[in-house]
C-alpha atoms as a PDB file:
ATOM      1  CA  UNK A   1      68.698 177.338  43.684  1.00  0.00           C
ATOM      2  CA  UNK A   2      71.795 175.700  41.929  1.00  0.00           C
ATOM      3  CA  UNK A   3      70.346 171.973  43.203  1.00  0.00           C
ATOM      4  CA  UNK A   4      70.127 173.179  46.840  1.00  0.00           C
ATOM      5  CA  UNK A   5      67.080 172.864  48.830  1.00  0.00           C
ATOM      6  CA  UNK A   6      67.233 175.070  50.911  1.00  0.00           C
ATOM      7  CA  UNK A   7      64.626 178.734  51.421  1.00  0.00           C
ATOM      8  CA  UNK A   8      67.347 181.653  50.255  1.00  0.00           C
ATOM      9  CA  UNK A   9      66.439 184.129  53.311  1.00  0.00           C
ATOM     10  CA  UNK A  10      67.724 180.961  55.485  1.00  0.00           C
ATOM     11  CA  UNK A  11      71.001 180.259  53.327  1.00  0.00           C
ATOM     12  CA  UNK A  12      71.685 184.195  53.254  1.00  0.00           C
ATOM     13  CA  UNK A  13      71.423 184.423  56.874  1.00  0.00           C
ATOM     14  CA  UNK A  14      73.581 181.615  57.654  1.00  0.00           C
ATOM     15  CA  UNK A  15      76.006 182.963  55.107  1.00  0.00           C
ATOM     16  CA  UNK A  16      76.118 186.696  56.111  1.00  0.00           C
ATOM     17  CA  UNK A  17      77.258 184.652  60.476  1.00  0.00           C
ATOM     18  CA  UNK A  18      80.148 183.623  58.445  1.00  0.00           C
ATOM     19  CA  UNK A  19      80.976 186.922  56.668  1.00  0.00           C
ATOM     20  CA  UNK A  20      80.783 188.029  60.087  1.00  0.00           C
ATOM     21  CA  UNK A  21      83.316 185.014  61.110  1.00  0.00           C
ATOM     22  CA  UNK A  22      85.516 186.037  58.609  1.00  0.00           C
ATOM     23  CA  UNK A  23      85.656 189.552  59.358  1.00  0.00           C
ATOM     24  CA  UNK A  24      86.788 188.593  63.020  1.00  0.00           C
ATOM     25  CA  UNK A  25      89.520 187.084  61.747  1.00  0.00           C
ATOM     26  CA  UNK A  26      90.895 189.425  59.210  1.00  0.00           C
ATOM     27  CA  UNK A  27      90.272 192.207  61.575  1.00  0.00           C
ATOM     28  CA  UNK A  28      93.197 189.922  64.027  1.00  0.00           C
ATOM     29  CA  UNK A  29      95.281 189.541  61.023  1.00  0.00           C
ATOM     30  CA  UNK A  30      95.260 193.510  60.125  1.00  0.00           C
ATOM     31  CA  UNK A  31      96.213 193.905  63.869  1.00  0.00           C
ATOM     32  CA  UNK A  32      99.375 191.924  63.954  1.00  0.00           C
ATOM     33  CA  UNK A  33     100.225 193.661  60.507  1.00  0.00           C
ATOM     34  CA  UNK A  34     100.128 196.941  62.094  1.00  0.00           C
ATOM     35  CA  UNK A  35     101.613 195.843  65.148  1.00  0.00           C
ATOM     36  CA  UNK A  36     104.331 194.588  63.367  1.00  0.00           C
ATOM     37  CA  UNK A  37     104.855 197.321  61.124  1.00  0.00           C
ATOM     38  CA  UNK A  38     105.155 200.311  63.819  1.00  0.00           C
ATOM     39  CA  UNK A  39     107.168 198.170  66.521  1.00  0.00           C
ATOM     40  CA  UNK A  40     109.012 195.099  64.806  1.00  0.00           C
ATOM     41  CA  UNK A  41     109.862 197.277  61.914  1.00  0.00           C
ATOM     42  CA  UNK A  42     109.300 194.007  60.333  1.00  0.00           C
ATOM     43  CA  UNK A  43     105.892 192.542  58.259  1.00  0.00           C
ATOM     44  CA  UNK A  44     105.567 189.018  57.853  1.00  0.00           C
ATOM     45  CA  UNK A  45     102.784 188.740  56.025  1.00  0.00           C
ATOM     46  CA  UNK A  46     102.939 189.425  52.168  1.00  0.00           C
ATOM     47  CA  UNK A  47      99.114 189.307  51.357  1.00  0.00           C
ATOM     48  CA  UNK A  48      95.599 187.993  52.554  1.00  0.00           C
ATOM     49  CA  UNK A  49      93.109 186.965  50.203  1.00  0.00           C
ATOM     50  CA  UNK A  50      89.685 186.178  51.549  1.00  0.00           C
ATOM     51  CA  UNK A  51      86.235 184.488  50.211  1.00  0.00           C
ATOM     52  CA  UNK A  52      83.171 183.113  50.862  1.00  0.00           C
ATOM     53  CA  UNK A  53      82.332 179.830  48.946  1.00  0.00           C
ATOM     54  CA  UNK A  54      79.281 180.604  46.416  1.00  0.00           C
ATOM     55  CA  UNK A  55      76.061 178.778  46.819  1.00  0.00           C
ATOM     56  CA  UNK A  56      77.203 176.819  43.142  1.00  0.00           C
ATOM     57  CA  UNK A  57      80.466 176.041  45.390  1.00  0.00           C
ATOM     58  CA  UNK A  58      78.296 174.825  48.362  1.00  0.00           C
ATOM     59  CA  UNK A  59      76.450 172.590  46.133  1.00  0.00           C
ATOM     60  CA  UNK A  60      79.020 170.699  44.281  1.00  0.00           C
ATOM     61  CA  UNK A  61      80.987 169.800  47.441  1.00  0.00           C
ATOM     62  CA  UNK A  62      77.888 168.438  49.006  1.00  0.00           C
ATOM     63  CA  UNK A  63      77.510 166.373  45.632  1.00  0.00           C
ATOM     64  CA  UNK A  64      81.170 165.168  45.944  1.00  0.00           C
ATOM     65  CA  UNK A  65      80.258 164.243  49.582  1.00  0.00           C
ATOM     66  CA  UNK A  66      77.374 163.017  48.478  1.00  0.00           C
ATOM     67  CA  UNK A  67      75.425 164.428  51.159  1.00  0.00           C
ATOM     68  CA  UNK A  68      71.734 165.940  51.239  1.00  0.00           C
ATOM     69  CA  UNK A  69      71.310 169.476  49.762  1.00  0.00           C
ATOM     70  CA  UNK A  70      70.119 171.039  52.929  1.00  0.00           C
ATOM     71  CA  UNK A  71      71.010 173.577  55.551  1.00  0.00           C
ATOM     72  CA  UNK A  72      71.869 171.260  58.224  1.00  0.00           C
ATOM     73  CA  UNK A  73      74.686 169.513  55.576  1.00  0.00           C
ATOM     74  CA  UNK A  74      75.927 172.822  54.925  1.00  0.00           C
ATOM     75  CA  UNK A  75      76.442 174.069  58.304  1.00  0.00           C
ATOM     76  CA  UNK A  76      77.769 170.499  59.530  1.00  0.00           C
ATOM     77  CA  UNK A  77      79.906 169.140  56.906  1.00  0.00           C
ATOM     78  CA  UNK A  78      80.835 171.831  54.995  1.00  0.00           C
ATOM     79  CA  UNK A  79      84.015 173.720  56.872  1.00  0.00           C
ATOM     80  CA  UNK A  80      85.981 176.137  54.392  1.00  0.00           C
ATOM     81  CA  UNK A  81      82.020 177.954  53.548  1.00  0.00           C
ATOM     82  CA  UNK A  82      84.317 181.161  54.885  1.00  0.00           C
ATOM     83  CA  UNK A  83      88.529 180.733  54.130  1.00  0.00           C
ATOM     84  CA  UNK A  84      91.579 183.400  54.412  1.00  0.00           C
ATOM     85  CA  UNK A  85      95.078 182.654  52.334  1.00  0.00           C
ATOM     86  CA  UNK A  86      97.781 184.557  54.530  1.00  0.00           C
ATOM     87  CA  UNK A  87     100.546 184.314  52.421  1.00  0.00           C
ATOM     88  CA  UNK A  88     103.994 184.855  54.029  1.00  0.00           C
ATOM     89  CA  UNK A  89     107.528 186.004  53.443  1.00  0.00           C
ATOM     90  CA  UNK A  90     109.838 182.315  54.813  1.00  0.00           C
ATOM     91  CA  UNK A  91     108.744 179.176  56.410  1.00  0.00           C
ATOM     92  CA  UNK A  92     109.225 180.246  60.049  1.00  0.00           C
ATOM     93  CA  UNK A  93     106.666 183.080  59.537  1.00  0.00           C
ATOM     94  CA  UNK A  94     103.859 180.490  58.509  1.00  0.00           C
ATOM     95  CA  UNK A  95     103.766 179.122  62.279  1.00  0.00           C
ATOM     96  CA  UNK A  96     104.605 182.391  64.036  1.00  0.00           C
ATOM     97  CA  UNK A  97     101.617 184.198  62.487  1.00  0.00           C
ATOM     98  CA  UNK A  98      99.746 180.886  63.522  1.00  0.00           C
ATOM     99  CA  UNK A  99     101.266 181.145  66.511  1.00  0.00           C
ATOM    100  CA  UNK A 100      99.759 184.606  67.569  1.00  0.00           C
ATOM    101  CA  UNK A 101      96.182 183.643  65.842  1.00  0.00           C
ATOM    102  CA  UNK A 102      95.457 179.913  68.170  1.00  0.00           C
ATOM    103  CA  UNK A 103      96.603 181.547  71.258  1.00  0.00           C
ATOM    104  CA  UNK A 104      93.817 184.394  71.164  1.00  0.00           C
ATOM    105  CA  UNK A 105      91.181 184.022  73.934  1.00  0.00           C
ATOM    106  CA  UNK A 106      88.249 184.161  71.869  1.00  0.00           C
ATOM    107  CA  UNK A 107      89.633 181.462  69.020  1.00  0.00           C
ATOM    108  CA  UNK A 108      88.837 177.787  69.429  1.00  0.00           C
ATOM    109  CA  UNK A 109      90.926 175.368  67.164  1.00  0.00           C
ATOM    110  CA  UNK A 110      89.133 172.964  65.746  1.00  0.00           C
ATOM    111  CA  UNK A 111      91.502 171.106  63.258  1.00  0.00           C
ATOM    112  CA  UNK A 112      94.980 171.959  62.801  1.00  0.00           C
ATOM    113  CA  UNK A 113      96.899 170.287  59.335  1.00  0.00           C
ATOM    114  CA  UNK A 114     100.372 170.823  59.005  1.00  0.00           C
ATOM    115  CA  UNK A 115     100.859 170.246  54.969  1.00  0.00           C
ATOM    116  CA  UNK A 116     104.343 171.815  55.626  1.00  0.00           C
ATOM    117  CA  UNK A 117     106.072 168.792  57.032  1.00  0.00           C
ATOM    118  CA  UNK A 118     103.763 166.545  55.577  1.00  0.00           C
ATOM    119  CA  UNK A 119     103.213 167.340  52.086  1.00  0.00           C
ATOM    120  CA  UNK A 120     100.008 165.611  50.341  1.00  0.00           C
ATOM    121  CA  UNK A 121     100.533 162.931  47.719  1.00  0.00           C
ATOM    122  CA  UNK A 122     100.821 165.580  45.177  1.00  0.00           C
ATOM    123  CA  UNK A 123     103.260 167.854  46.755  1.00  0.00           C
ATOM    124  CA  UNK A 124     101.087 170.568  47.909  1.00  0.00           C
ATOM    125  CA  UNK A 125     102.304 172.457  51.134  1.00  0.00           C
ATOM    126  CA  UNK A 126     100.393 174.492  53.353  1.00  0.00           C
ATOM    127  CA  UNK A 127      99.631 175.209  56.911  1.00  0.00           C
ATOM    128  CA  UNK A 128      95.764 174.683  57.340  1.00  0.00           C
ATOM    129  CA  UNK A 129      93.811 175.936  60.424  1.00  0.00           C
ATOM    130  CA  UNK A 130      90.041 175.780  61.391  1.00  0.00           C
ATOM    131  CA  UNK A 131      89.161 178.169  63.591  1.00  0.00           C
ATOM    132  CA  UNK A 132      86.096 179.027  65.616  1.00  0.00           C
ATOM    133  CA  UNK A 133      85.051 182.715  66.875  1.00  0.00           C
ATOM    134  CA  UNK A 134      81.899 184.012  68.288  1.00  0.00           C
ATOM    135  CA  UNK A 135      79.997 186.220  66.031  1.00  0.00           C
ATOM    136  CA  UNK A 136      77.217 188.017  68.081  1.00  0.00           C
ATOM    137  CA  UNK A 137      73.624 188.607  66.379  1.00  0.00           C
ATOM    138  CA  UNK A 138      71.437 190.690  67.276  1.00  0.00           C
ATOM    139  CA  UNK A 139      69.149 187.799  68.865  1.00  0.00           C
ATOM    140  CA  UNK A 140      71.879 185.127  69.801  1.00  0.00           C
ATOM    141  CA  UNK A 141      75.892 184.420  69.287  1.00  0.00           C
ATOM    142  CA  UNK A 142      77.341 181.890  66.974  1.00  0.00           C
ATOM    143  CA  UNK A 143      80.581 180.204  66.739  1.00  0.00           C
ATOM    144  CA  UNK A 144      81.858 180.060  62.915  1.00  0.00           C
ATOM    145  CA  UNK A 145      84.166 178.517  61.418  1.00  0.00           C
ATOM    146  CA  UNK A 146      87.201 180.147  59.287  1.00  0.00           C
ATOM    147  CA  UNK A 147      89.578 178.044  57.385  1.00  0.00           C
ATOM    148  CA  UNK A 148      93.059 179.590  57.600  1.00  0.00           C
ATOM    149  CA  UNK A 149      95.785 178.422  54.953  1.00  0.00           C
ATOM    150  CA  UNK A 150      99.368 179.888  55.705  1.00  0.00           C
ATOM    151  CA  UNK A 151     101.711 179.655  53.562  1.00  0.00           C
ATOM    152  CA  UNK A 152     105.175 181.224  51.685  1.00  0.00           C
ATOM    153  CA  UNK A 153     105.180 182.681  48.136  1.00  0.00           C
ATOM    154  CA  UNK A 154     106.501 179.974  46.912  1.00  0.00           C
ATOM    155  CA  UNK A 155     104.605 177.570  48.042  1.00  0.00           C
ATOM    156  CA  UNK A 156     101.054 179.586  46.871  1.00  0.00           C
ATOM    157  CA  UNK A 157     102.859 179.851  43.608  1.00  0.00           C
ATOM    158  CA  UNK A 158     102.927 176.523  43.375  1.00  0.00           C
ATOM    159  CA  UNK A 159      99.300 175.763  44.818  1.00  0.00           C
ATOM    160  CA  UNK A 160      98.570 178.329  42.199  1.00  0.00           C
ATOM    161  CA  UNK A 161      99.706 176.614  39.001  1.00  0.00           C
ATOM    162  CA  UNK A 162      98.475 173.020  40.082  1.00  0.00           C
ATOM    163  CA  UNK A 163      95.250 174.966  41.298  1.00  0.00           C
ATOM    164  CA  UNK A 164      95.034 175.845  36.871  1.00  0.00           C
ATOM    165  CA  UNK A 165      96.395 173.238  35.507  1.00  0.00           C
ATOM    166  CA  UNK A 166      94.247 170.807  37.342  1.00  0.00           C
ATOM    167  CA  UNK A 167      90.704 173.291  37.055  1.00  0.00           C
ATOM    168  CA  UNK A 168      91.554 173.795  33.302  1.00  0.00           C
ATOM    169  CA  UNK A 169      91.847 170.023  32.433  1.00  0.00           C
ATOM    170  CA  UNK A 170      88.845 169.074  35.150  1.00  0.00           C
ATOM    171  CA  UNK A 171      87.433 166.444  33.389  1.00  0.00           C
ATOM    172  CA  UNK A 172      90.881 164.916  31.486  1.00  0.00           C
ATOM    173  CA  UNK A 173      93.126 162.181  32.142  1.00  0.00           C
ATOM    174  CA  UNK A 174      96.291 163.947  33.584  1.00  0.00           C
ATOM    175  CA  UNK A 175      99.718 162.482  32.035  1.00  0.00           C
ATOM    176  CA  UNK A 176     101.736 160.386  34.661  1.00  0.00           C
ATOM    177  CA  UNK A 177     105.084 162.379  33.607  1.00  0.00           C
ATOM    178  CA  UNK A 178     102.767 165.747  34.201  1.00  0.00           C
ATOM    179  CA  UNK A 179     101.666 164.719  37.692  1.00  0.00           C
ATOM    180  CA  UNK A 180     105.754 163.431  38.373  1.00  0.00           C
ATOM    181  CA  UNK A 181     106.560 167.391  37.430  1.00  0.00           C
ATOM    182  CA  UNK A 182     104.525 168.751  39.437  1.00  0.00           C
ATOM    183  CA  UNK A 183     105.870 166.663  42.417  1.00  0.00           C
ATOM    184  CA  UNK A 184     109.346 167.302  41.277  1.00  0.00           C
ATOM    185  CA  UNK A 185     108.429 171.138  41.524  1.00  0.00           C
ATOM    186  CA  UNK A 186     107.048 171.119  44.691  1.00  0.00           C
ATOM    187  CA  UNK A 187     110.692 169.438  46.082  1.00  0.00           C
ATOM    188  CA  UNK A 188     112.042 172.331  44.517  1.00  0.00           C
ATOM    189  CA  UNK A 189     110.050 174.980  46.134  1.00  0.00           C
ATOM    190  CA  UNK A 190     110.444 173.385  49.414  1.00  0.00           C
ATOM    191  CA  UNK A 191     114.580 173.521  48.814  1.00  0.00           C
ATOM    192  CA  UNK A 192     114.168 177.203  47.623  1.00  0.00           C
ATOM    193  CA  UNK A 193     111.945 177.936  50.849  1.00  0.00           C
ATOM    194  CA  UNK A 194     114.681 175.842  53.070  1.00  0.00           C
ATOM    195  CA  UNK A 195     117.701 178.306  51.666  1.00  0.00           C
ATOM    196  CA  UNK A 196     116.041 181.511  51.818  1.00  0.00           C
ATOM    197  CA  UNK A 197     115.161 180.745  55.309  1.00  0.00           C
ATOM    198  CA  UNK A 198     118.912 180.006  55.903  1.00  0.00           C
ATOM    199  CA  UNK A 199     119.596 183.520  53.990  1.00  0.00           C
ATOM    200  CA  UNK A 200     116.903 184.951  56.168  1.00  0.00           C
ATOM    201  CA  UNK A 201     118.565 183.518  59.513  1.00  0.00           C
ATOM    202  CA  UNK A 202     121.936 184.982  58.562  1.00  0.00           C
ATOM    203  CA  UNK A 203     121.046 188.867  58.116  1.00  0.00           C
ATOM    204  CA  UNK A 204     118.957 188.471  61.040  1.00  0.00           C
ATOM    205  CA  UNK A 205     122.270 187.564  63.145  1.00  0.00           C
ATOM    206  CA  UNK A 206     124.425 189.709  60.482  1.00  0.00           C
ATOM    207  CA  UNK A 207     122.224 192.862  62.102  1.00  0.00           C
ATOM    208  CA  UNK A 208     122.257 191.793  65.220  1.00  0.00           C
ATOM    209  CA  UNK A 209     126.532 191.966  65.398  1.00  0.00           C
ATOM    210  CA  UNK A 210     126.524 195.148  63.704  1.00  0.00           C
ATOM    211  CA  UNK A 211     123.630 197.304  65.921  1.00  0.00           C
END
């Protein structure tokens, strides 16, 4: 089963607890939308994509790792097998939707990457959260995993492109002046974030002289 060796019932069961995990955190996520909608009069959150990494995903990051193809590798090394995008509308929104979602009673953080003020080598920027939550069975609870990435617009645009450019040309030799571009752009989309939050800040206090 795409190189992992593993019985199916067991690798569906383990997959449906984090279907369930992900679930429990979209269902937050929809709550502070519609919280925010009927009583800030104000959404922060542009879109949420979710997924659940395919078995033929499972496998090749346990080949990268170069770890065994078994359950026990999957559950214990693998933790993005369940990930949400929450893609936002300025910079400040990224940590006060993450805000709202670590101090929940029922969410344990278990690694907490801030891409945002320290960009990778490559320029990518991101907020990137695991988070645990119980998922109850019908014969036992779990705690599962979700990876959380929160970021603006601009900066999934971004992600985006590299994500294609870099997927397309997998197994190429990427140009030194292509990989400097890229870089280059991401300085730019961190400027563009950095003024529209300054645009954003000034109609906030803009309303707040004339109401």
């Amino acid at each position: 089963m795409n190189g992992l060796n593993i019985e199916k019932k067991s690798l569906d069961r383990l997959l449906l607890s984090y279907s369930f995990g992900l679930e429990e955190i979209l269902t937050k996520v929809r709550i502070l939308q519609g919280e925010f909608n009927l009583i800030h009069k104000y959404n922060p959150i542009e879109h949420v994509k979710s997924r659940i990494k395919s078995q033929e995903s499972l496998c090749k990051k346990l080949q990268r790792k170069d770890l065994p193809m078994t359950l026990e590798s999957v559950r214990n090394e693998i933790k993005d097998i369940a990930g949400i995008r929450i893609v936002c509308s300025f910079k400040s929104d990224i940590y006060r939707v993450a805000g709202m979602l670590i101090q929940q009673n029922d969410i344990e953080v278990v690694e907490y990457d801030d891409y945002i003020d320290n960009p990778k080598d490559n320029g990518y920027q991101s907020l990137h959260l695991t988070l645990e939550v119980p998922v109850f069975l019908s014969d036992r609870q779990e705690r599962v995993a979700v990876e959380v990435q929160i970021r603006t617009i601009a900066m999934d645009f971004w992600a985006s492109l590299e994500h294609k450019i870099y997927y397309k040309h997998e197994n190429m030799f990427i140009p030194e002046d292509l990989v400097t571009d890229l870089k280059n752009a991401a300085k730019k989309v961190s400027i563009l974030d950095n003024q529209m939050e300054m645009i954003h800040k000034k109609m906030n206090e803009f309303e707040m002289t004339y109401t």
